[in-house]
Structures are given as structure tokens and as C-alpha cells.
Protein backbone atom coordinates (compact mmCIF):
# COMPACT_ATOMS: atom_id res chain seq x y z
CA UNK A 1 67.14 149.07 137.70
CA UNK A 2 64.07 146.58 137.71
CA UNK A 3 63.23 148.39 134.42
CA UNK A 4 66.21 147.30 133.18
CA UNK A 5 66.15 143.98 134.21
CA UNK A 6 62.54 143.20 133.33
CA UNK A 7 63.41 144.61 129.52
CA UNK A 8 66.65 141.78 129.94
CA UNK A 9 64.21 139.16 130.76
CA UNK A 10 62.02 139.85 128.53
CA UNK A 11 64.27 139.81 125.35
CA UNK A 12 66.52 136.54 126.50
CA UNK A 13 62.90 135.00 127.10
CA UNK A 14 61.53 135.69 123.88
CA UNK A 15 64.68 134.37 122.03
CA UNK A 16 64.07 131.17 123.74
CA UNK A 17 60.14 131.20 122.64
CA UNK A 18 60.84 131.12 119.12
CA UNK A 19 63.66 128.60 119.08
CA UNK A 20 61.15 126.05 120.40
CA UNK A 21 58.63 125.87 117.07
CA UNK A 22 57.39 123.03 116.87
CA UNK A 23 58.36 120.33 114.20
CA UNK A 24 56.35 119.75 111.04
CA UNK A 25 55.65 115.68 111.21
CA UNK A 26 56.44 114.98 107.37
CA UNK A 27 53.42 113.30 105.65
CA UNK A 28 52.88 109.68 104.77
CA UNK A 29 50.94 107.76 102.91
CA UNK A 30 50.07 104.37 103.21
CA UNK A 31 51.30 101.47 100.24
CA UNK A 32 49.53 98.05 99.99
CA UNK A 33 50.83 95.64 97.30
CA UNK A 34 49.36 92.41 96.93
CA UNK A 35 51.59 89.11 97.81
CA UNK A 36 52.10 87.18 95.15
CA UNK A 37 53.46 83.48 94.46
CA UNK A 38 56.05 82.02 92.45
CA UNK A 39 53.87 81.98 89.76
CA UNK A 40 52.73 85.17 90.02
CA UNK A 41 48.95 84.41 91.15
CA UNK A 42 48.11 86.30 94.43
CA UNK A 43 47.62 84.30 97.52
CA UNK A 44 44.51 84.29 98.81
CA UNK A 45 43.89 84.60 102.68
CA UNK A 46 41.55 81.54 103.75
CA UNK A 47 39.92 83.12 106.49
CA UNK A 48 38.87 86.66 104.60
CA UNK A 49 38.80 85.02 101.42
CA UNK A 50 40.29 88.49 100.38
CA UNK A 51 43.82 88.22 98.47
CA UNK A 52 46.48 89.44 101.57
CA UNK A 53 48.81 92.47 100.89
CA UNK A 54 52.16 93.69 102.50
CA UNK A 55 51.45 97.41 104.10
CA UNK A 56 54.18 99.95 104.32
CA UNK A 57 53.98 103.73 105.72
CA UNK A 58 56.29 105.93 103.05
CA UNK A 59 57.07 109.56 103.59
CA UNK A 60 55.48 111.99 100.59
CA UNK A 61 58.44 114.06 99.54
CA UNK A 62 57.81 117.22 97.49
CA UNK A 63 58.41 117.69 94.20
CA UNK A 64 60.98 120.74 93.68
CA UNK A 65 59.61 123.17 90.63
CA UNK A 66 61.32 123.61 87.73
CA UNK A 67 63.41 120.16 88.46
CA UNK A 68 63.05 117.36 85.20
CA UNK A 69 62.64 113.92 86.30
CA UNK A 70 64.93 111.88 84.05
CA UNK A 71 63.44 109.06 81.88
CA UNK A 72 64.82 105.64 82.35
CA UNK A 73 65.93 103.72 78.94
């Protein structure tokens, strides 16, 4: 009977185990684009003296094989 039982436990345990994988975090990359005025010069930060950008975290999706990527007219 315990033989039974520990076999039982063991199988319902190990089902649980492998439902809990952990989850890939998908991969990002980091965009900076420089801010630009109305008439299209960048602005300059006065106290870096560096032109200032707009930062944005974007998710890297993979590209599916065999898939063409239609051209825009």
C-alpha cells in the first residue's frame, strides 16, 4: 500500500514540476531618436551640450523563415 501511494505521489508531483517552466522574458532592445524642432534642427540640451533624444524599450520579434516582407509603393 505505501508502495502504491508513494508511486501516486510521485507521478501527480512530477506533472506539477513540469507545468511550472519558467517563462522566456522576450528580448528588447533599446531605440534613441533624436528630438527635433519645427524646423527640423535637433535641440540641443544646454547643460550636456549633447543633442537630447527620446528612449524607448521595443520587443525584438523573430523573423519567421521562408515569410516575404512586402515592399511598400
Amino acid at each position: 500500500m505505501k508502495k502504491i501511494l508513494l508511486v501516486l505521489a510521485l507521478t501527480l508531483g512530477s506533472q506539477f514540476v513540469i507545468a511550472e517552466e519558467p517563462k522566456k522574458q522576450p528580448e528588447t532592445v533599446k531605440i534613441c531618436v533624436d528630438v527635433k524642432d519645427k524646423a527640423g534642427q535637433p535641440v540641443i540640451d544646454p547643460k550636456t551640450k549633447k543633442p537630447k533624444q527620446n528612449c524607448k524599450e521595443v520587443k525584438q520579434h523573430k523573423k519567421l523563415e521562408g515569410t516575404d516582407v512586402p515592399v511598400k509603393k
